[in-house]
Protein backbone atom coordinates (compact mmCIF):
# COMPACT_ATOMS: atom_id res chain seq x y z
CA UNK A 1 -3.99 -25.22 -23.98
CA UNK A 2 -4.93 -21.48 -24.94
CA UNK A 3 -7.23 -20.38 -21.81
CA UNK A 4 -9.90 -18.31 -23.68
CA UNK A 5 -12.81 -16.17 -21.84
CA UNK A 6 -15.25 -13.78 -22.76
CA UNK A 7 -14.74 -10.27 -21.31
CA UNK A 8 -17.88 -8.09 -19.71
CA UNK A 9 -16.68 -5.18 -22.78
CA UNK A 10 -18.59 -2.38 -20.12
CA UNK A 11 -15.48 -3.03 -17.76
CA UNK A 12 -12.72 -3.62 -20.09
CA UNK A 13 -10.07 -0.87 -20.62
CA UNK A 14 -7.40 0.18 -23.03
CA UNK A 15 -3.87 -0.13 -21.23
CA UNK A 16 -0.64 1.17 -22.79
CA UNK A 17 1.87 -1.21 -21.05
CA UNK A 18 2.58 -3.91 -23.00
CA UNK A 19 3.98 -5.58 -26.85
CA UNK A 20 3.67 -8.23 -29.07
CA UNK A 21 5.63 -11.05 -29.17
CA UNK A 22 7.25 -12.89 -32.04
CA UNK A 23 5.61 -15.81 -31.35
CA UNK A 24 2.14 -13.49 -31.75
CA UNK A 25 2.20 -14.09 -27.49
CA UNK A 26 1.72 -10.21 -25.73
CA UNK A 27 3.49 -9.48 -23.12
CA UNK A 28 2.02 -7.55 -20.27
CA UNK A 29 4.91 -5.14 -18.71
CA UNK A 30 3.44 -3.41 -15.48
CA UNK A 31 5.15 -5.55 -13.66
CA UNK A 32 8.08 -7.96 -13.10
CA UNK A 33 6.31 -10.96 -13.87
CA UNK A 34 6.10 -9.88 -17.29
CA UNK A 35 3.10 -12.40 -18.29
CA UNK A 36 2.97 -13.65 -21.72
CA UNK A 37 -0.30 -13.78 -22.86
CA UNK A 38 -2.33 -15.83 -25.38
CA UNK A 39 -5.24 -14.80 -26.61
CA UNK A 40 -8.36 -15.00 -24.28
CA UNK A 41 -5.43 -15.16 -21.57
CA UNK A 42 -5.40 -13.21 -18.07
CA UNK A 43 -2.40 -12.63 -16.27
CA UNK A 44 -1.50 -14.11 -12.93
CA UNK A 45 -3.02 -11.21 -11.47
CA UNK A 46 -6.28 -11.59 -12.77
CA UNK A 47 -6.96 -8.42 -14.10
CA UNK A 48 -4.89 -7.79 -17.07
CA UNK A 49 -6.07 -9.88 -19.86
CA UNK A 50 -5.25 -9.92 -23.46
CA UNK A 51 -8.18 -8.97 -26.11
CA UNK A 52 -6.97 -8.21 -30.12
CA UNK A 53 -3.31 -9.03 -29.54
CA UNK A 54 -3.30 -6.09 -27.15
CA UNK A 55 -3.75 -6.03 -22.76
CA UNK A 56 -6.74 -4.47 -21.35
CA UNK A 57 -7.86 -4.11 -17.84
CA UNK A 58 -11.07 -5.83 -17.47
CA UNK A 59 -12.34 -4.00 -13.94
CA UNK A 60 -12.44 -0.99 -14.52
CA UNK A 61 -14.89 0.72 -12.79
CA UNK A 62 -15.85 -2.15 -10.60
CA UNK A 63 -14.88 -2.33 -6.75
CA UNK A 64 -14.35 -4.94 -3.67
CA UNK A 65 -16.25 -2.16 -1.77
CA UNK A 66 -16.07 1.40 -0.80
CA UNK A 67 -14.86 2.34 3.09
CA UNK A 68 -14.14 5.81 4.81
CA UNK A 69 -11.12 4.68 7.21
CA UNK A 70 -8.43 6.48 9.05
CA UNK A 71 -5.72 7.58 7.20
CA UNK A 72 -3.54 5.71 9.89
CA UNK A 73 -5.37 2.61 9.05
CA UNK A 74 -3.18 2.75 5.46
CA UNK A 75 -1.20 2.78 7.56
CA UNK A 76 0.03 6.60 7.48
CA UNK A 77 1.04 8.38 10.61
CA UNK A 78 3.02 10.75 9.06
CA UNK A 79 0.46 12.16 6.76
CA UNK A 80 -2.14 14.11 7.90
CA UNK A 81 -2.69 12.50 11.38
CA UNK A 82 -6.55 12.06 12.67
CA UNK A 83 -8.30 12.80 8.81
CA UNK A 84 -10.81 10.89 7.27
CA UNK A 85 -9.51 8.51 3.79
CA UNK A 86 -11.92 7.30 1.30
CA UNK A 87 -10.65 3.40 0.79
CA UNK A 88 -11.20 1.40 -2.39
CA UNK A 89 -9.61 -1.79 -4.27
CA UNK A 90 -10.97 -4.27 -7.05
CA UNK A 91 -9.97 -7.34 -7.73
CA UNK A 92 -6.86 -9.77 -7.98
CA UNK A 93 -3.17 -9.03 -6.86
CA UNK A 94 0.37 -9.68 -9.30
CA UNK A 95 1.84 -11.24 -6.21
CA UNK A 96 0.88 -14.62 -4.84
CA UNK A 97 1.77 -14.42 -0.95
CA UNK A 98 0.99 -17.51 0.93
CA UNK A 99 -0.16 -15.58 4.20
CA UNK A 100 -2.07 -13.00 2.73
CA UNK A 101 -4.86 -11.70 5.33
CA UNK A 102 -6.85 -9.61 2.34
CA UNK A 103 -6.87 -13.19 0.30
CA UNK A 104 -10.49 -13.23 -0.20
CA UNK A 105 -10.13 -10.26 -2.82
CA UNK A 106 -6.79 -9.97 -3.53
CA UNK A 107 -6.96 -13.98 -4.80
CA UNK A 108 -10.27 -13.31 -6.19
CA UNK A 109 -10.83 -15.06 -9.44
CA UNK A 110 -14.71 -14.56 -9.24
CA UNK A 111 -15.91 -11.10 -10.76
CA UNK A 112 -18.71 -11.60 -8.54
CA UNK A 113 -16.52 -10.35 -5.83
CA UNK A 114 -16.63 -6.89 -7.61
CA UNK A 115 -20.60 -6.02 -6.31
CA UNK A 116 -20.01 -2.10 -6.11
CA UNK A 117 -19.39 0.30 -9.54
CA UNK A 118 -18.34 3.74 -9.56
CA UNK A 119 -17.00 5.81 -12.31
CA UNK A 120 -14.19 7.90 -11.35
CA UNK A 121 -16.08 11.17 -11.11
CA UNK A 122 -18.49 9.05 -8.84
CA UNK A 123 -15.27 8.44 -6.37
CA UNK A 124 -14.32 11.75 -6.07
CA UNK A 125 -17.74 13.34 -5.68
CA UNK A 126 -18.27 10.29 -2.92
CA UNK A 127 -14.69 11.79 -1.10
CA UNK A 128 -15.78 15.32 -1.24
CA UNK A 129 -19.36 14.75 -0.14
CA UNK A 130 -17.62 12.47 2.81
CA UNK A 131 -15.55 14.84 4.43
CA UNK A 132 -12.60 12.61 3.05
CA UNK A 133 -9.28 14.28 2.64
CA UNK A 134 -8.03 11.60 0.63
CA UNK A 135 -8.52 8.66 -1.55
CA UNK A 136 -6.28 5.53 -0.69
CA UNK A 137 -5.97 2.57 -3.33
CA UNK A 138 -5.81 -0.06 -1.23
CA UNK A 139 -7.50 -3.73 -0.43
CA UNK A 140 -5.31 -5.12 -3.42
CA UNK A 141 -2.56 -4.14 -5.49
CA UNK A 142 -3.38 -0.91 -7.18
CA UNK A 143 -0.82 -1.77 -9.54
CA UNK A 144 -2.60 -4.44 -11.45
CA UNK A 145 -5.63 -1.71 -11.72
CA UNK A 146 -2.94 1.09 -12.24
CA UNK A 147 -5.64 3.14 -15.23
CA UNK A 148 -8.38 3.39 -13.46
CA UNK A 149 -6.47 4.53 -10.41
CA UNK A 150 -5.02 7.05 -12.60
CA UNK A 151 -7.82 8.10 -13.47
CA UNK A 152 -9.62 8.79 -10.09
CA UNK A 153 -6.06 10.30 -8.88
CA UNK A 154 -6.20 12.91 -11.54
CA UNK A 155 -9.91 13.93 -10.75
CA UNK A 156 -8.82 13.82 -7.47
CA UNK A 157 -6.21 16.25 -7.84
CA UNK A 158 -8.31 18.71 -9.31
CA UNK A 159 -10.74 19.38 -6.03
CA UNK A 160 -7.75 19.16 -3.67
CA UNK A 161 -7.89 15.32 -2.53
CA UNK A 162 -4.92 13.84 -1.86
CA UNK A 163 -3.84 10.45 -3.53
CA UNK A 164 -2.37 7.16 -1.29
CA UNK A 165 -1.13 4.12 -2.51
CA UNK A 166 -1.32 1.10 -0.11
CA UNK A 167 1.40 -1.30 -2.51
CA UNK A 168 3.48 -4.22 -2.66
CA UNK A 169 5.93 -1.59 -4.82
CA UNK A 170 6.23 -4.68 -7.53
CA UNK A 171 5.77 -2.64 -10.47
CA UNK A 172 8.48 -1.61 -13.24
CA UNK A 173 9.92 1.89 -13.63
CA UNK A 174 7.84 3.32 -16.31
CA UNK A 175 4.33 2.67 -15.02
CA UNK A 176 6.05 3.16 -11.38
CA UNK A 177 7.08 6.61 -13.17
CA UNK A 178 3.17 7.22 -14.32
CA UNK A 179 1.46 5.98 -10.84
CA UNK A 180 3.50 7.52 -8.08
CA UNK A 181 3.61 11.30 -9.97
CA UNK A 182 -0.31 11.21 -8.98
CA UNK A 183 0.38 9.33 -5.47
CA UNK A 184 1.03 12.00 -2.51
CA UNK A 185 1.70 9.16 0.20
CA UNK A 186 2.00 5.76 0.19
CA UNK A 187 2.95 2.85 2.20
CA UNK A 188 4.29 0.00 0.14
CA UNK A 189 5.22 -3.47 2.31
CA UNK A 190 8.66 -4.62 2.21
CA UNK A 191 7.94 -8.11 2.52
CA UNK A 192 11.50 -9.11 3.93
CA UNK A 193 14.53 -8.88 3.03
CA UNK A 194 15.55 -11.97 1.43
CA UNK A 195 14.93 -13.21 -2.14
CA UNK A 196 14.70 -17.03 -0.56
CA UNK A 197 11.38 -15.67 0.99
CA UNK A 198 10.26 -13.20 -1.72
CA UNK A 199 10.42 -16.60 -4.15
CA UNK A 200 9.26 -19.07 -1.77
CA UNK A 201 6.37 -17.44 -0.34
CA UNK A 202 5.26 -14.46 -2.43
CA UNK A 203 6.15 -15.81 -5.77
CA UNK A 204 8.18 -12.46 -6.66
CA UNK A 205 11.57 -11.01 -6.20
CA UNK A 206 13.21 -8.74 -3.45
CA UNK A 207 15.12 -6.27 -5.60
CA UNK A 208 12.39 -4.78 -7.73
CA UNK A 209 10.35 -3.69 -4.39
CA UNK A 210 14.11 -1.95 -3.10
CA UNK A 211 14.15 -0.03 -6.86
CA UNK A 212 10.50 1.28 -6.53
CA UNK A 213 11.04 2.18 -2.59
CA UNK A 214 14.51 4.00 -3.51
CA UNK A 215 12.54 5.59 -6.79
CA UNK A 216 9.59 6.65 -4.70
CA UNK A 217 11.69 8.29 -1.68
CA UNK A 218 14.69 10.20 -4.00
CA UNK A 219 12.87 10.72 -7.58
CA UNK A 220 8.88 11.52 -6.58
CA UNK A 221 7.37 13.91 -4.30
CA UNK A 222 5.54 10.77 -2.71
CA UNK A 223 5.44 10.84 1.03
CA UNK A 224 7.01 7.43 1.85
CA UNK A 225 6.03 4.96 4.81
CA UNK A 226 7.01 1.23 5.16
CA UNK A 227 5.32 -1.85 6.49
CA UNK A 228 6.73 -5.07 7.33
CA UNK A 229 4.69 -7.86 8.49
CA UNK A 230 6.36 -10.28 10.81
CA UNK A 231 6.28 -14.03 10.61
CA UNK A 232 7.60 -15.94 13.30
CA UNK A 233 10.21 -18.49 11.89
CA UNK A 234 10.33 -16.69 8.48
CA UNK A 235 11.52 -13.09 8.45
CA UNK A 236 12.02 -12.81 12.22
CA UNK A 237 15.49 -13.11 12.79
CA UNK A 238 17.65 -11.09 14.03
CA UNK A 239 19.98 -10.95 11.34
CA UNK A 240 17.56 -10.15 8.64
CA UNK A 241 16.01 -7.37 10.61
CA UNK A 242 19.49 -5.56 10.98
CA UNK A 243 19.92 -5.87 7.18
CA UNK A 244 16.64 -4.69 6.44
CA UNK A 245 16.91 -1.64 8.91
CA UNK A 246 20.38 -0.82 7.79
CA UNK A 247 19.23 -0.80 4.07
CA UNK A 248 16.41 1.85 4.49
CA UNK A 249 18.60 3.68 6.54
CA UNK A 250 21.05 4.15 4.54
CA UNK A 251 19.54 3.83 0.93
CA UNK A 252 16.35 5.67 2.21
CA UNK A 253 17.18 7.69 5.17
CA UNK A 254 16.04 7.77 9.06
CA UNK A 255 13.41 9.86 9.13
CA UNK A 256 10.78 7.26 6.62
CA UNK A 257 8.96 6.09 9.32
CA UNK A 258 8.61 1.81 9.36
CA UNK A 259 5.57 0.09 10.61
CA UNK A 260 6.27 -3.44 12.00
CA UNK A 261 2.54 -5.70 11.87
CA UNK A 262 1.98 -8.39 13.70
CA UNK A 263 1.11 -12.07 11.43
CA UNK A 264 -2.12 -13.82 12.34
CA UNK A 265 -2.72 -17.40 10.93
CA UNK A 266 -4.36 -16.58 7.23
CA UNK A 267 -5.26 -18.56 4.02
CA UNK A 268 -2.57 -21.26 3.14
CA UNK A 269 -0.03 -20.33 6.36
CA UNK A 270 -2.38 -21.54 9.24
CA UNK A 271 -0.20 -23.67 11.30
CA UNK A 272 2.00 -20.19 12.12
CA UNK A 273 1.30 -18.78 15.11
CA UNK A 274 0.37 -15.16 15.47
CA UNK A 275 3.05 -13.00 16.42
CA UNK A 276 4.09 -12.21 19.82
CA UNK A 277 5.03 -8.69 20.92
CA UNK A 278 7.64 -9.90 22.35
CA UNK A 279 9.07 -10.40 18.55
CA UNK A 280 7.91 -6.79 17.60
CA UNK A 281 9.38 -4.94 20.37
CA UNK A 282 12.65 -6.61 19.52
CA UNK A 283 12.20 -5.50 15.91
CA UNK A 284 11.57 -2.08 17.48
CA UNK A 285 14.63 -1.78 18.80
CA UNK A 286 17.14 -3.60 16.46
CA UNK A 287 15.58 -0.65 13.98
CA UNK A 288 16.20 2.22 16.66
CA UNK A 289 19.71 0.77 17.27
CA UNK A 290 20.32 0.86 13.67
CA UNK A 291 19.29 4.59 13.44
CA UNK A 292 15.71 5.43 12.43
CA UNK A 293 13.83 7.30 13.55
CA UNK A 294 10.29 6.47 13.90
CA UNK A 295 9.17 2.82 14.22
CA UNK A 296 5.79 1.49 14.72
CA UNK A 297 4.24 -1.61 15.62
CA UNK A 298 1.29 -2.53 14.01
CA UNK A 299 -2.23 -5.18 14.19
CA UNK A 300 -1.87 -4.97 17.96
CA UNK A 301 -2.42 -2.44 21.05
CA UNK A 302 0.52 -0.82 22.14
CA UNK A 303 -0.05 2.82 22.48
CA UNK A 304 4.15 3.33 22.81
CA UNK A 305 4.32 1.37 19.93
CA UNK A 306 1.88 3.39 17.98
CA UNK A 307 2.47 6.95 19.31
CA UNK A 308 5.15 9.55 17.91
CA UNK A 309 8.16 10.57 19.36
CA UNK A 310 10.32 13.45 18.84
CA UNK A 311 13.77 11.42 18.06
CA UNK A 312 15.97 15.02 19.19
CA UNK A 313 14.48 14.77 22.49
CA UNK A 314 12.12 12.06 23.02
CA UNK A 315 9.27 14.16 23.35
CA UNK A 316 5.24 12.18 22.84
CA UNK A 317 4.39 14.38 20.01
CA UNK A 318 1.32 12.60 18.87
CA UNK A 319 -0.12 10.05 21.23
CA UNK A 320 -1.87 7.18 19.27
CA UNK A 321 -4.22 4.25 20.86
CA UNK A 322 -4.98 1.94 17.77
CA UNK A 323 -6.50 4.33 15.49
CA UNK A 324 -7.64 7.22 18.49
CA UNK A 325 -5.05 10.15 18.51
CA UNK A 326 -4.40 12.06 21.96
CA UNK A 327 -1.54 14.21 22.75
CA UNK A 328 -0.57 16.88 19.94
CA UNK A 329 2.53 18.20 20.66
CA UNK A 330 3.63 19.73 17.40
CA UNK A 331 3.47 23.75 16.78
CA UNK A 332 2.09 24.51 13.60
CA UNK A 333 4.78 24.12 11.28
CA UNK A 334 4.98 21.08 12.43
CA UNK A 335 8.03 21.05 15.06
CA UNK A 336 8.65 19.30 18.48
CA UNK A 337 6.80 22.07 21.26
CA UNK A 338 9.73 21.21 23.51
CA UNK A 339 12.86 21.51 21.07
CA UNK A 340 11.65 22.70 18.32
CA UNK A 341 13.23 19.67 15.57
CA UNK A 342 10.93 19.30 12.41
CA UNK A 343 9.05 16.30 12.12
CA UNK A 344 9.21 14.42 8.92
CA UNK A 345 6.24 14.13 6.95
CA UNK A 346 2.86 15.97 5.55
CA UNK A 347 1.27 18.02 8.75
CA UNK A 348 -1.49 20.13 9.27
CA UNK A 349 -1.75 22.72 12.35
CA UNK A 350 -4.26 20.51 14.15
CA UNK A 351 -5.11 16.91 14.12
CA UNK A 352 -7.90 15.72 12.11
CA UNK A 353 -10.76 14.03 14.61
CA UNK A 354 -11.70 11.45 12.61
CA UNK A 355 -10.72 8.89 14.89
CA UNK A 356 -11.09 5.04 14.92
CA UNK A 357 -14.89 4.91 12.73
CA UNK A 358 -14.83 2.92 9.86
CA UNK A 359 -18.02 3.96 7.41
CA UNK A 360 -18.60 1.47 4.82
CA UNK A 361 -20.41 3.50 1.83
CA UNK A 362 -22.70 3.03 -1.01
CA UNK A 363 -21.48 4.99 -4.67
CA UNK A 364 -24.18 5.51 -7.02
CA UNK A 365 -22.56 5.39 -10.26
């Protein structure tokens, strides 16, 4: 049965990303899932719908809400340490992860959850009037809303505000191509590294996430930063986490930093426990023994876990309690005080003091 709805046409949005099928079907082509679309039809995502044989984007210009967060929040800690990011997501997600702890909007299918509109102009003149050095697409996919993030990132990169993607990196090459030449940091989750869990408990695939992260790291000028969240029984093991470790190491290089979250219980995975540190500390080191560099852990306190070391000489270089930065041990090109070995990523001569607030915020349109 042809699913047919009625559009709000103030929010809807010509997209260029898709074709016409012979049997009259259009196919939407952001992404891998490659939904094939009646019409009246939305995509698994939500989102994406098709409208006159073609695919529009039906939120554009309509938000989950608008936060000013901590760029190590995203989370960044090689990219501009301590400064202030304007946060912002819509609606919907094109993956369908059976743990997900942002569930409430990414598996949205009420428009209602979209109570805050702002054009992009609005957004940018919200960052600059914040203080915020950058925006951050983040809270769902910004994939599945990939023009009107465009948008915003180009306005943005007109006053000097940086762009960061917070992704799932399941996207295919030519709107990867479009999106990450406006993106100057992201962090997109590597869910695990097996296709058994990618297609059990996401609903996608592993290898189109390892194209975009190898894209992003040796064909964009995108800083790059990696986040696994750990599930105990599911991509825990220590066999997985050498071949996952190994892989970036030697398809991406030491120095991307990798965060390692801990799992609480969330939407249709509540009988999993949370994670213990125990479990991340291991992860820790299997990565350090496998050569990188810079490993985090992540939705817990460990300030050793969270701080930066210099991997030449072990030097604290920037000392990190949850969100609160301390010691600042890096001279201003942004080497190791002690031994003078760069650190990877995008520094500044001092740390920002934006610290651990979070300031929700209300855009006037």
């Amino acid at each position: 049965m042809v699913e047919r709805e009625k559009f709000e046409a103030e929010f809807c949005h010509p997209t260029q990303y898709w074709h016409v099928l012979d049997d009259a079907r259009v196919q939407c082509d952001v992404c891998p899932r490659f939904c094939k679309l009646h019409e009246g039809q939305r995509g698994l995502c939500f989102v994406r719908a098709c409208q006159e044989q073609k695919i529009i984007l039906t939120t554009y210009g309509r938000s989950s809400g608008f936060c000013v967060d901590p760029i190590e929040k995203k989370p960044l800690n090689h990219f501009l340490p301590g400064t202030p990011v304007l946060s912002f997501g819509t609606a919907g997600c094109n993956l369908a992860c059976k743990y997900c702890q942002n569930w409430d909007i990414s598996k949205s299918r009420e428009t209602h959850r979209l109570t805050d509109q702002a054009t992009p102009e609005a957004i940018v003149q919200a960052a600059i009037d914040s203080g915020s050095r950058s925006v951050a697409y983040t809270y769902n996919d910004p994939i599945i809303f990939l023009e009107y993030a465009i948008d915003v990132a180009k306005l943005c990169r007109q006053h000097k505000i940086n762009n960061v993607a917070v992704t799932a990196g399941y996207v295919e090459p030519k709107p990867a191509a479009e999106f990450f030449s406006y993106m100057d940091a992201a962090n997109i989750d590597l869910k695990s590294f097996s296709e058994d869990f990618y297609w059990k408990i996401t609903g996608g695939h592993l290898q189109p996430v390892l194209d975009t992260l190898e894209y992003v790291k040796h064909e964009t000028q995108c800083w790059l930063e990696i986040t696994t969240l750990l599930i105990p029984g599911k991509n825990d093991s220590d066999q997985e986490l050498n071949l996952l470790t190994q892989w970036i190491n030697e398809k991406l290089g030491a120095e991307v930093p990798l965060h390692f979250s801990a799992f609480h219980p969330d939407w249709k995975m509540q009988d999993i426990p949370s994670t213990p540190q125990s479990t991340l500390d291991k992860a820790r080191q299997i990565a350090k023994a496998n050569g990188l560099h810079h490993v985090y852990t992540g939705n817990v306190h460990d300030k050793a876990g969270q701080s930066t070391y210099c991997h030449h000489c072990g030097e604290l270089l920037i000392g990190r309690d949850w969100y609160e930065l301390s010691d600042w041990n890096l001279d201003q090109g942004g080497h190791c005080q002690q031994c003078h070995t760069p650190l990877a990523g995008v520094f500044e001569a001092q740390a920002g003091h934006w610290g651990s607030k979070r300031r929700p915020i209300v855009i006037s349109r």
